[in-house]
Protein backbone atom coordinates (compact mmCIF):
# COMPACT_ATOMS: atom_id res chain seq x y z
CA UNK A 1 -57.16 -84.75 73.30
CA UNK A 2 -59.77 -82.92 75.40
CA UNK A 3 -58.45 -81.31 78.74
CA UNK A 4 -59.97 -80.78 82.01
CA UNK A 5 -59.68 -77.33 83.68
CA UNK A 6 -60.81 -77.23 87.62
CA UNK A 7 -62.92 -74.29 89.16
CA UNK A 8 -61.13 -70.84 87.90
CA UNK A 9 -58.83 -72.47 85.71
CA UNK A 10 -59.21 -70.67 82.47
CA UNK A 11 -57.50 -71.27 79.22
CA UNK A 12 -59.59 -68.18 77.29
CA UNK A 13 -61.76 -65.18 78.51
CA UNK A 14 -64.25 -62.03 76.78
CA UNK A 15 -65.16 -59.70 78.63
CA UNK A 16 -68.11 -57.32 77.29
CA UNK A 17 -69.75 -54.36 77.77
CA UNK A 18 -72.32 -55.59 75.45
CA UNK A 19 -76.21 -55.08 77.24
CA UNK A 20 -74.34 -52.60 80.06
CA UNK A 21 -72.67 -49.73 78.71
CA UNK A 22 -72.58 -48.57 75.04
CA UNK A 23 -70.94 -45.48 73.34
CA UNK A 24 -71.50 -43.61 70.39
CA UNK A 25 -68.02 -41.52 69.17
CA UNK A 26 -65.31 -40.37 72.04
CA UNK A 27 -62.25 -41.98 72.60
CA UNK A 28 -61.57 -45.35 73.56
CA UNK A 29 -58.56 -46.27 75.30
CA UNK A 30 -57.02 -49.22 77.01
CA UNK A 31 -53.41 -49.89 78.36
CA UNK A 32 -52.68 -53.67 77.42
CA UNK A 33 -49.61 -55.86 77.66
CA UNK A 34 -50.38 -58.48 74.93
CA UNK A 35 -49.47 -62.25 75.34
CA UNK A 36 -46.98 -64.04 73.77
CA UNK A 37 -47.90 -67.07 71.96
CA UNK A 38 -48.20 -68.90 68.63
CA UNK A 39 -51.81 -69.12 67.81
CA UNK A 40 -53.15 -66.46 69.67
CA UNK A 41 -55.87 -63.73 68.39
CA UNK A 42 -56.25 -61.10 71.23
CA UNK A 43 -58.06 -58.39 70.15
CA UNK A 44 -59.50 -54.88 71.87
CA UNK A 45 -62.41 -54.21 69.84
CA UNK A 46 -66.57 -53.03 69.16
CA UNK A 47 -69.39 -54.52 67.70
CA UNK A 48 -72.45 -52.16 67.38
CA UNK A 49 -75.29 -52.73 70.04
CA UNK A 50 -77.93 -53.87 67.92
CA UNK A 51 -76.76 -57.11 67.02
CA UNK A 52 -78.95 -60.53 66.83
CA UNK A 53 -75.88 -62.35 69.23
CA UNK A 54 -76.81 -59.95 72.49
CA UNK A 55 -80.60 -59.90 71.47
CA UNK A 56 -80.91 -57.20 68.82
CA UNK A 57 -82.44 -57.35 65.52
CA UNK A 58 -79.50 -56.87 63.03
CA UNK A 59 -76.89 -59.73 62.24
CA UNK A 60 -73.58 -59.25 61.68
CA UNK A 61 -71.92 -57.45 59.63
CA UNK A 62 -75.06 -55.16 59.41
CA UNK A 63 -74.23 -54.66 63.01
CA UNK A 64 -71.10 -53.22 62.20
CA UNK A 65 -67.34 -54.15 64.22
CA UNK A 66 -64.85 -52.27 65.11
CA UNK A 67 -61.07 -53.77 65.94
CA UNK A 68 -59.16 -51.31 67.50
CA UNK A 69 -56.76 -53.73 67.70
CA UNK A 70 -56.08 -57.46 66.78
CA UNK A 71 -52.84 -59.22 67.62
CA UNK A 72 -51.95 -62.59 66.04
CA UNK A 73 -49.45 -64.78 67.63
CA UNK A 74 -48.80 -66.56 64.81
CA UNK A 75 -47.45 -63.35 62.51
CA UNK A 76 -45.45 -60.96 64.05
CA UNK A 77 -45.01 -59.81 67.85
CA UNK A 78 -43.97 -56.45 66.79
CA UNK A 79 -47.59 -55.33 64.86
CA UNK A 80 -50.82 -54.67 65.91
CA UNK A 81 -54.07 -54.29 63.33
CA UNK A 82 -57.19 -51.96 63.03
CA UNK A 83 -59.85 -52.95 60.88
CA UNK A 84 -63.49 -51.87 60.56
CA UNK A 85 -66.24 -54.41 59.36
CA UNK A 86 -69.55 -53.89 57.72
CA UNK A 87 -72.18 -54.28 55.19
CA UNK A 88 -71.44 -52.90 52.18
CA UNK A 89 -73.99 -51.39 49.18
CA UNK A 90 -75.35 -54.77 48.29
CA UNK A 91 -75.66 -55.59 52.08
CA UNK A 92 -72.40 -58.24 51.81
CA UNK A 93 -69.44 -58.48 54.38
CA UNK A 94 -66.59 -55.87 53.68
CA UNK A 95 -63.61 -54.33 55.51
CA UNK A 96 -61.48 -51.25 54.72
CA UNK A 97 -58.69 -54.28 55.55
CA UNK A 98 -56.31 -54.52 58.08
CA UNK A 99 -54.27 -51.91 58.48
CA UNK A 100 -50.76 -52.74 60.95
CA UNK A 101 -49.00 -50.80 63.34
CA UNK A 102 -45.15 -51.84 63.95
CA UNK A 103 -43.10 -50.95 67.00
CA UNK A 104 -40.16 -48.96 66.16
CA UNK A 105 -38.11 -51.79 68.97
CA UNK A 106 -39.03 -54.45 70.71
CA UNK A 107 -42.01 -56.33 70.76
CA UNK A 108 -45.96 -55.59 72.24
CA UNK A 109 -45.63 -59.04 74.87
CA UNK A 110 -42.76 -57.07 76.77
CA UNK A 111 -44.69 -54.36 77.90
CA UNK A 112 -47.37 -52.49 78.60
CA UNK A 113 -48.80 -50.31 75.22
CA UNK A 114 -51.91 -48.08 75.07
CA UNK A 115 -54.39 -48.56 72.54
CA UNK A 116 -56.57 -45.94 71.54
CA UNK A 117 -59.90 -45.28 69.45
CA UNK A 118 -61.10 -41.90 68.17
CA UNK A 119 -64.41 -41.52 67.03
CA UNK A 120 -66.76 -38.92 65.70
CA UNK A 121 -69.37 -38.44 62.88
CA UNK A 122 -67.22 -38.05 60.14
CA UNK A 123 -64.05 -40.33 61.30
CA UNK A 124 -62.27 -43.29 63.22
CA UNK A 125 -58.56 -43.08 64.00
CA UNK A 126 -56.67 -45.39 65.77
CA UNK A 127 -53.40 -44.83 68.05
CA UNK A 128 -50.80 -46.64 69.86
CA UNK A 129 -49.20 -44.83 72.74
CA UNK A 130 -50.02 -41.63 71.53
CA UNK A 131 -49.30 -42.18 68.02
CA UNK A 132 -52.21 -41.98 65.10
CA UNK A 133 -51.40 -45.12 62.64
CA UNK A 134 -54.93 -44.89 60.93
CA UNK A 135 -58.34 -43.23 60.07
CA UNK A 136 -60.74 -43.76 58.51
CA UNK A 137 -63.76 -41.66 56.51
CA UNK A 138 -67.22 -42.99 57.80
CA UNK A 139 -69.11 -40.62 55.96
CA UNK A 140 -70.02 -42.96 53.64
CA UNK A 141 -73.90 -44.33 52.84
CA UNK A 142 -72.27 -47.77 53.45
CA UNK A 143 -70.77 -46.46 57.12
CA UNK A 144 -74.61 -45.57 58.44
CA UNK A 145 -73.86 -48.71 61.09
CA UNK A 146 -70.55 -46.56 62.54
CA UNK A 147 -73.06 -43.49 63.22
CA UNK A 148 -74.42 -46.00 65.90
CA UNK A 149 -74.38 -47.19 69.39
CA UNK A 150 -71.53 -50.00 69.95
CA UNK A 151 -70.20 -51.93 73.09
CA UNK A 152 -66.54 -53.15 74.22
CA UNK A 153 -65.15 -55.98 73.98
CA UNK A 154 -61.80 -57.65 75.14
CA UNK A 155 -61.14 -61.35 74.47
CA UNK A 156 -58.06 -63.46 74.63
């Protein structure tokens, strides 16, 4: 059953820094209150500047992503996940895997949370209000695409 939506009536949104503003290592940060809903995927996340999608030469996951966080509706309300995405030694998709944060009470739809990336030359760590759940070694041949330039984005 298809749905019409009148003028600013939006069911989805991504917002992207992607062709604007790009960063290479710092901190990231972003104070969120997640949705509730079954079959949601909000995430907080990066994918590296040169990809083919916003008119660079290198597809994904050559490109490289970062998810400093991903938040599935349809698991649990109480965990968050980082993940990192790229092209491995015989240039094929791999992930070091999604790796979940769990509030100690409640659940990330009641309030506000802040989400945090920390990135340098040798590392990525990840943090939720002010707590490191994750990092990452990016030394790594295989991690050349992290050593990069990479925009924002935020989609619901």
């Amino acid at each position: 059953e298809s749905k019409v939506h009148g003028k600013d009536q939006y069911t989805s949104a991504r917002l992207n820094t992607a062709n604007k503003q790009t960063w290479k290592y710092g901190k990231i940060v972003a104070r969120i209150k997640l949705p509730r809903g079954n079959g949601i995927w909000p995430a907080f996340w990066m994918l590296g500047a040169n990809i083919s999608e916003t008119g660079g030469d290198t597809p994904w996951p050559q490109s490289g992503e970062i998810d400093i966080i991903e938040f599935y509706g349809s698991k649990d309300e109480a965990v968050v996940e980082a993940n990192l995405h790229y092209a491995d030694s015989s240039d094929t998709h791999a992930m070091t895997g999604a790796v979940p944060f769990r509030l100690a009470e409640g659940v990330f739809p009641d309030d506000f949370h802040i989400f945090a990336l920390e990135w340098n030359e040798q590392e990525i760590s990840w943090l939720v209000d002010g707590q490191k759940f994750s990092t990452e070694d990016i030394t790594g041949e295989e991690f050349t695409e992290f050593r990069k330039e990479f925009f924002i984005l935020l989609n619901m």
